[in-house]
N, C-alpha and C. Protein backbone atom coordinates (compact mmCIF):
# COMPACT_ATOMS: atom_id res chain seq x y z
N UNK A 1 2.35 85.36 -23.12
CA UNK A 1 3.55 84.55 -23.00
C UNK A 1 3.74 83.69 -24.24
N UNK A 2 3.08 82.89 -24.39
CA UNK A 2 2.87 82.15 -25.96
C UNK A 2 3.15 82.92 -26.80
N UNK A 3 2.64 84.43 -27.23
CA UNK A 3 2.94 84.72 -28.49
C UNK A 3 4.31 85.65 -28.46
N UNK A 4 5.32 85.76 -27.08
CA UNK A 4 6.46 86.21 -26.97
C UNK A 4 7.34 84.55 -27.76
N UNK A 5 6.76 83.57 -27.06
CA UNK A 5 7.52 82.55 -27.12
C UNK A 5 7.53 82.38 -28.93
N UNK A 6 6.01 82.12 -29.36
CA UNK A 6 6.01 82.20 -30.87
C UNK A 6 7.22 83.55 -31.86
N UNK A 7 7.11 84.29 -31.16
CA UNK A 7 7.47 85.73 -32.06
C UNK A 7 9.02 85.20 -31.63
N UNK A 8 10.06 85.02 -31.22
CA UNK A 8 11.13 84.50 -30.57
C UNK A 8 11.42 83.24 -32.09
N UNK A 9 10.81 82.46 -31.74
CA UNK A 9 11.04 81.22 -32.74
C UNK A 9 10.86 81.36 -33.78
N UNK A 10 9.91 82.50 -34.10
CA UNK A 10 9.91 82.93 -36.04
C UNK A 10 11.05 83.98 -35.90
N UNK A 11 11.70 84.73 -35.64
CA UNK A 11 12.09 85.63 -35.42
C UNK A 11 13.78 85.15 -35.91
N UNK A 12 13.86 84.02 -34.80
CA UNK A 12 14.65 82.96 -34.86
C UNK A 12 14.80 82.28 -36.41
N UNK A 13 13.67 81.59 -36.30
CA UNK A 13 13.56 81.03 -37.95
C UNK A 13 13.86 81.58 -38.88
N UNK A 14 13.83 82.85 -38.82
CA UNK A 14 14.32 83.55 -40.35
C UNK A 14 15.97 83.98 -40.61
N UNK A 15 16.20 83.97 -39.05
CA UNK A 15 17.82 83.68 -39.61
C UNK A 15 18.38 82.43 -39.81
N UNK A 16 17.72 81.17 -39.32
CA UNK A 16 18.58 80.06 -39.66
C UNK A 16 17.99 79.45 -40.36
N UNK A 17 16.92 79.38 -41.48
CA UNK A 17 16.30 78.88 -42.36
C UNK A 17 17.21 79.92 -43.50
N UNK A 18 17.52 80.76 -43.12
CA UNK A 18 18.01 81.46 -44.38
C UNK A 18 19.75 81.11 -44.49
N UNK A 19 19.84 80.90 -43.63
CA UNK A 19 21.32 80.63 -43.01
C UNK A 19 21.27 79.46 -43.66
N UNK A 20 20.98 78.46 -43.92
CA UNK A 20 20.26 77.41 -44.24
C UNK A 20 20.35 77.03 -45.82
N UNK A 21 19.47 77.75 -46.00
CA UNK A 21 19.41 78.02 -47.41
C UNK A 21 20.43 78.46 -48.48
N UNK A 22 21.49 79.62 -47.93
CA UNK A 22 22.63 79.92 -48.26
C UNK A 22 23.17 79.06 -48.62
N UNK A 23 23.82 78.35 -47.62
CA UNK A 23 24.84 76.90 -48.05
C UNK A 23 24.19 75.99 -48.45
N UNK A 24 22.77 75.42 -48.38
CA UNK A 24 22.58 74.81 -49.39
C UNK A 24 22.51 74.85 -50.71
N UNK A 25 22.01 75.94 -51.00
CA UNK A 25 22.03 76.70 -52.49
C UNK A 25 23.04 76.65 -52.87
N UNK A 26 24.20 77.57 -52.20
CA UNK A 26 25.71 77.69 -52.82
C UNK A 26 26.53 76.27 -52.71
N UNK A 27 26.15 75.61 -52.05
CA UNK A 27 26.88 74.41 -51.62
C UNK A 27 28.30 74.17 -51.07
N UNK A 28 28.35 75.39 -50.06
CA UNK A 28 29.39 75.25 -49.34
C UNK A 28 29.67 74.71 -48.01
N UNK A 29 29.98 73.85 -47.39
CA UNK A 29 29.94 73.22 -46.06
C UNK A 29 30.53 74.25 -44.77
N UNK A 30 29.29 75.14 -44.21
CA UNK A 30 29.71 76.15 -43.30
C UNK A 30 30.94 75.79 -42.44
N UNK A 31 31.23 74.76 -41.92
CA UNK A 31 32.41 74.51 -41.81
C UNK A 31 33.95 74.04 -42.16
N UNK A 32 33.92 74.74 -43.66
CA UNK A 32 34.92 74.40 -44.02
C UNK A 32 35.51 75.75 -44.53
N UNK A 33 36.82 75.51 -44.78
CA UNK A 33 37.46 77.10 -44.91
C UNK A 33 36.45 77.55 -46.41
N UNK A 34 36.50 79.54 -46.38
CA UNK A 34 36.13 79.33 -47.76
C UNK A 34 37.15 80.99 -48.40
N UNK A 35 36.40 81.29 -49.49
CA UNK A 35 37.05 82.32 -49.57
C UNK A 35 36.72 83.49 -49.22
N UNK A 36 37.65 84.69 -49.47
CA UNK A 36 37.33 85.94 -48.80
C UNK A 36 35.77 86.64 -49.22
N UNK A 37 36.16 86.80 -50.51
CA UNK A 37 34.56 87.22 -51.03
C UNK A 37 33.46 85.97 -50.71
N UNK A 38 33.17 85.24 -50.71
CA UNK A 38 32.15 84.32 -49.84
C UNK A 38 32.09 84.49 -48.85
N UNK A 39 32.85 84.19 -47.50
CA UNK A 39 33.13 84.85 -46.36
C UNK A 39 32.35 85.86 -46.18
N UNK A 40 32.72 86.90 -47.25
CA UNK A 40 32.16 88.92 -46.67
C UNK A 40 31.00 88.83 -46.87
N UNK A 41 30.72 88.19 -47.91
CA UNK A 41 29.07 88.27 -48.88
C UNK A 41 28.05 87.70 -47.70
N UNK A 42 28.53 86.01 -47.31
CA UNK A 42 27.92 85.26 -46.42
C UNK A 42 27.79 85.86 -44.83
N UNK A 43 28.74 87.02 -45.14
CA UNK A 43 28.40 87.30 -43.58
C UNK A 43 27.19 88.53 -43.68
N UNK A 44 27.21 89.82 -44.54
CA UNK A 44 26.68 90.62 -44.87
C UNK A 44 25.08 90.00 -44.90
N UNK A 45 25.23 88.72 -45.99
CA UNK A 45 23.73 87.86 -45.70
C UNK A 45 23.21 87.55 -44.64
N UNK A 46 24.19 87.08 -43.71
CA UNK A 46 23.45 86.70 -42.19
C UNK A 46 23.74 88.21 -41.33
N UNK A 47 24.25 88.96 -41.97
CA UNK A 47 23.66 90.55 -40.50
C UNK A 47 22.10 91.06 -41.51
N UNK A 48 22.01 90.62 -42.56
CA UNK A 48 20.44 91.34 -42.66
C UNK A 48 19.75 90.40 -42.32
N UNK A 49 20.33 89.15 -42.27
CA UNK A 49 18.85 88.29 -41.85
C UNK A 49 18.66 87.89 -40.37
N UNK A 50 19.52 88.14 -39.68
CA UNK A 50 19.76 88.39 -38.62
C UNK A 50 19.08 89.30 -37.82
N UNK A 51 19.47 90.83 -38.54
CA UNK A 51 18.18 92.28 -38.34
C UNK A 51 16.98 91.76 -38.61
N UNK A 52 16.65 91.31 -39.40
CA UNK A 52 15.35 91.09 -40.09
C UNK A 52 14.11 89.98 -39.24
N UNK A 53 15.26 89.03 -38.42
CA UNK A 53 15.01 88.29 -37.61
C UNK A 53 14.32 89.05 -35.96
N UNK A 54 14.88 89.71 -36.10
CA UNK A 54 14.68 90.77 -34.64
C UNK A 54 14.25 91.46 -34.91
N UNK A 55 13.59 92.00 -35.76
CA UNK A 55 12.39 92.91 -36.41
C UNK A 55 11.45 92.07 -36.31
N UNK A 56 11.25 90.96 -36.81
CA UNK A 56 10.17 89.76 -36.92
C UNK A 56 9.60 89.83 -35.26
N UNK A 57 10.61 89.17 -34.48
CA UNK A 57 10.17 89.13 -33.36
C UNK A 57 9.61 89.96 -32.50
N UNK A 58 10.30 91.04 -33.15
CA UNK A 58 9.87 92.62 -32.47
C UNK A 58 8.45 93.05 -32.47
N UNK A 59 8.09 93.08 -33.60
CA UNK A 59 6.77 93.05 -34.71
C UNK A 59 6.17 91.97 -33.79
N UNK A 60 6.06 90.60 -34.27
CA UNK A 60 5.25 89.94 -33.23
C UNK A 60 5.02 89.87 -32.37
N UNK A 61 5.68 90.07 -31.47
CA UNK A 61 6.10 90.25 -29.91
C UNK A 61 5.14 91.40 -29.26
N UNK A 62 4.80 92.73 -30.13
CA UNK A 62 4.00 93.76 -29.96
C UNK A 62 4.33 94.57 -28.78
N UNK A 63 5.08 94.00 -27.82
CA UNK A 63 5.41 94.61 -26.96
C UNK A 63 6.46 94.20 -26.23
N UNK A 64 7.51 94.78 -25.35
CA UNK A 64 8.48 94.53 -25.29
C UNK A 64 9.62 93.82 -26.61
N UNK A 65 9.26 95.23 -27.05
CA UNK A 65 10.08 94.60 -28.77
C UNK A 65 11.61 94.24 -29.04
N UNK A 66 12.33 95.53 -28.18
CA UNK A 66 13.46 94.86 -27.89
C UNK A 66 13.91 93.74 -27.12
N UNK A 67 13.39 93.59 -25.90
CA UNK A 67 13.19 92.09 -25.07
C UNK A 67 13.40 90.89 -26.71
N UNK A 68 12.39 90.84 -27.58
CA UNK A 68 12.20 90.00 -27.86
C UNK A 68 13.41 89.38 -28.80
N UNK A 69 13.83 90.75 -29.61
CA UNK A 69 14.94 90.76 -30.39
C UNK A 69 16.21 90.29 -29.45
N UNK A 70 16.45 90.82 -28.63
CA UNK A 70 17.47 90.04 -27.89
C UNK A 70 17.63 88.65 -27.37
N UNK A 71 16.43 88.25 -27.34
CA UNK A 71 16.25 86.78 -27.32
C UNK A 71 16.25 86.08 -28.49
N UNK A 72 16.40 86.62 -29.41
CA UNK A 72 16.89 86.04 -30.69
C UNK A 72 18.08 86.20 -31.10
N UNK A 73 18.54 87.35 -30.06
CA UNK A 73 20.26 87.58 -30.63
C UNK A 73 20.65 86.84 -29.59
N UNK A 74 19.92 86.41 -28.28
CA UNK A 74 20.20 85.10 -27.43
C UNK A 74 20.74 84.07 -28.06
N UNK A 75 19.58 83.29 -28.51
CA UNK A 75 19.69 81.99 -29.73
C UNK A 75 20.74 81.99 -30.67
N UNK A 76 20.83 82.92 -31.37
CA UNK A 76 21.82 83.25 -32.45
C UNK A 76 23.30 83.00 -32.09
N UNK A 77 23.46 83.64 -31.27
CA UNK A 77 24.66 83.84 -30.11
C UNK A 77 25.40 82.24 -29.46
N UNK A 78 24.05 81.67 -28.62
CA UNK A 78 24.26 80.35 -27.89
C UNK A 78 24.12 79.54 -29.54
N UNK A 79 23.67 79.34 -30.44
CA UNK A 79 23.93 78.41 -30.56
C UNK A 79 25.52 78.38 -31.78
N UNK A 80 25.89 79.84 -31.97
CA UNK A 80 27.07 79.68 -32.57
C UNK A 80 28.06 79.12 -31.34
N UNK A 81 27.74 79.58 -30.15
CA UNK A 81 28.92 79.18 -29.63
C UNK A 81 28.90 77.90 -28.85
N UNK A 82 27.48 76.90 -29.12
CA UNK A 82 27.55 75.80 -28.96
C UNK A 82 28.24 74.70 -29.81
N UNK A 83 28.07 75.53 -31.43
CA UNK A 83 29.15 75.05 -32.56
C UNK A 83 30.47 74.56 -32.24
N UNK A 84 30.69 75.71 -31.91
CA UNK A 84 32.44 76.13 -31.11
C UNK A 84 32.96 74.94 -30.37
N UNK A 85 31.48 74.91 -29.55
CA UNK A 85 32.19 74.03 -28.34
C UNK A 85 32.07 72.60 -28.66
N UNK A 86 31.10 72.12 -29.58
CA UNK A 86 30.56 71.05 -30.18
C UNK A 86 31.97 70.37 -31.38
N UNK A 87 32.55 71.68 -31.45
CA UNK A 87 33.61 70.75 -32.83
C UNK A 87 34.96 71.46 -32.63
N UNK A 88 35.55 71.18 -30.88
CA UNK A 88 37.02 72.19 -30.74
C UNK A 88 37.52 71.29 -32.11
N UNK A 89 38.30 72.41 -32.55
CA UNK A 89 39.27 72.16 -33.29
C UNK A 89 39.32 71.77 -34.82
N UNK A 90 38.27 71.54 -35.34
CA UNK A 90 37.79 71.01 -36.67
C UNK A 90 36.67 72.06 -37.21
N UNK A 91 37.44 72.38 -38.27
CA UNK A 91 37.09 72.72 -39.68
C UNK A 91 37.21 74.53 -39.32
N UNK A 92 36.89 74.96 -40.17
CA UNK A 92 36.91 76.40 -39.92
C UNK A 92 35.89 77.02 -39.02
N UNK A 93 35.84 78.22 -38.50
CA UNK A 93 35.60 78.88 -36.86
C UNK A 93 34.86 80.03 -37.64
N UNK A 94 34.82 80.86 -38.89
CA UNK A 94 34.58 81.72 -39.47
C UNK A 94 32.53 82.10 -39.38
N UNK A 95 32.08 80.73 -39.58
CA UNK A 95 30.65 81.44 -39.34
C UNK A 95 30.31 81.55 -38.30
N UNK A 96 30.64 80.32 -36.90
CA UNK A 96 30.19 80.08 -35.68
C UNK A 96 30.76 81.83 -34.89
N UNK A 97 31.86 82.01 -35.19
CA UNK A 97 32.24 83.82 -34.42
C UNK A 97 31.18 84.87 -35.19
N UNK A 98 31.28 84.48 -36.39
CA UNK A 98 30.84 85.93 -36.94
C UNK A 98 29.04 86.11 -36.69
N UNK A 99 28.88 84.31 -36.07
CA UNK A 99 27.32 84.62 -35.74
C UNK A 99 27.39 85.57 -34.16
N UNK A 100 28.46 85.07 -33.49
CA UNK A 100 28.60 85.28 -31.95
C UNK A 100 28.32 87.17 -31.98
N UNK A 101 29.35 86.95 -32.87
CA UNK A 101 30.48 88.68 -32.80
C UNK A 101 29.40 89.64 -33.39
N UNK A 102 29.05 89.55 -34.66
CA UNK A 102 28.12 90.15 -35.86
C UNK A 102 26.81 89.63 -35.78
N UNK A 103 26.50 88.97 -35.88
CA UNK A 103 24.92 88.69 -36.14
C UNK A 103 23.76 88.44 -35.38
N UNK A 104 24.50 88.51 -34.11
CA UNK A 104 23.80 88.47 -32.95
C UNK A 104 23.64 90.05 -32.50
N UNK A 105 24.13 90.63 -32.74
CA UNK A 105 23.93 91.90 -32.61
C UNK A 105 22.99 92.93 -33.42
N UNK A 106 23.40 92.25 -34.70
CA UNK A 106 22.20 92.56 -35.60
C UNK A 106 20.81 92.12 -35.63
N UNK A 107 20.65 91.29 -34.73
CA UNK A 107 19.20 90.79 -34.11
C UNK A 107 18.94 91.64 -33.52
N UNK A 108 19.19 92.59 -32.06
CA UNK A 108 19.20 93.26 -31.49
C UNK A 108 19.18 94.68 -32.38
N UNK A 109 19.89 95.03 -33.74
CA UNK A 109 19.69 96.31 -34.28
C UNK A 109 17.97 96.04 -35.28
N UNK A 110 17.68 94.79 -35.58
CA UNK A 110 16.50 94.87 -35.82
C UNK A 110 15.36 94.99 -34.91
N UNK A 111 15.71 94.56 -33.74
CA UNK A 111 14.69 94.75 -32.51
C UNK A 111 14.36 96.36 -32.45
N UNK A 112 15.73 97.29 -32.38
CA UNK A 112 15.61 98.68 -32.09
C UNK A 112 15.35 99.17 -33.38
N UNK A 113 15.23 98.62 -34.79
CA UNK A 113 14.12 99.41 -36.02
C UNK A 113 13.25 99.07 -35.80
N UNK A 114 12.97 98.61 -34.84
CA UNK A 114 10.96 98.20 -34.77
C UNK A 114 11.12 99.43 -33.71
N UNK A 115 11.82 99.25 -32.46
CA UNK A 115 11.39 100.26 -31.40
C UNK A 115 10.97 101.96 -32.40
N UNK A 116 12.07 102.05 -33.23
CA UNK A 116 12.19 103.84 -33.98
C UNK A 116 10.64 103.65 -34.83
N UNK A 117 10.51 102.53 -35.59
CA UNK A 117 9.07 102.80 -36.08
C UNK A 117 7.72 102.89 -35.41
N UNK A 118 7.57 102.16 -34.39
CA UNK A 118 6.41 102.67 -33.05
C UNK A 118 6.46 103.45 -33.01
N UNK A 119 8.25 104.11 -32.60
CA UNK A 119 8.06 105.28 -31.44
C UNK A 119 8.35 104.51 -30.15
N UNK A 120 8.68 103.99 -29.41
CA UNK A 120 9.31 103.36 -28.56
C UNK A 120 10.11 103.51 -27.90
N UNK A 121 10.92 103.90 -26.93
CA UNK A 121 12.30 103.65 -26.64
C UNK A 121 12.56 102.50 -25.50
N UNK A 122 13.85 102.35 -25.24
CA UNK A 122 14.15 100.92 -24.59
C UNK A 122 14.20 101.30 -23.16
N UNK A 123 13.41 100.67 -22.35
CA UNK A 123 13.37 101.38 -20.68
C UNK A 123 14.44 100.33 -20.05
């Protein structure tokens, strides 16, 4: 149980430490409008780190790999759309959906590249 819970929170961590890192580096305030090519780039960045995130967990998790990835596309998911609900109406909506819509899903497509490299499938 512990090391589902651990593998979940790193799994986790690597998309929003990187998520993280993005806008700090670039120095753009995720909630504010931006442009199209930033936008595409920034989103493309958070669906691999996103996958990469649910691979992590998958990998740690050792078993029930997809379980675990989905609980990171859980997190991913709730807390874009706690954003949402946290700031109706102010500033731009563009990362909090595209985590909901896109990148939460891509947690879940990294969960199932761990299942294809075992050998695994999802019962």
């Amino acid at each position: 149980m512990l090391r589902s819970v651990i593998a979940v929170i790193a799994g986790y961590l690597v998309f929003s430490a990187s998520a993280v890192a993005l806008f700090k580096i670039s120095g753009h305030d995720p909630h504010a409008p931006a442009g199209w090519v930033f936008m595409g780039l920034s989103v493309l960045y958070g669906m691999f780190f996103a996958a990469v995130g649910g691979f992590v967990s998958a990998w740690l998790g050792r078993r029930w790999e997809f379980e675990h990835s989905l609980a990171v596309a859980g997190l991913i998911a709730a807390s874009g759309a706690a954003s949402l609900v946290a700031r109706p109406g102010q500033g731009a909506l563009w990362t909090q959906l595209a985590a909901v819509l896109i990148m939460a899903p891509m947690a879940m497509a990294g969960g199932y590249l761990r299942l294809r490299q075992v050998g695994s499938t999802i019962e």
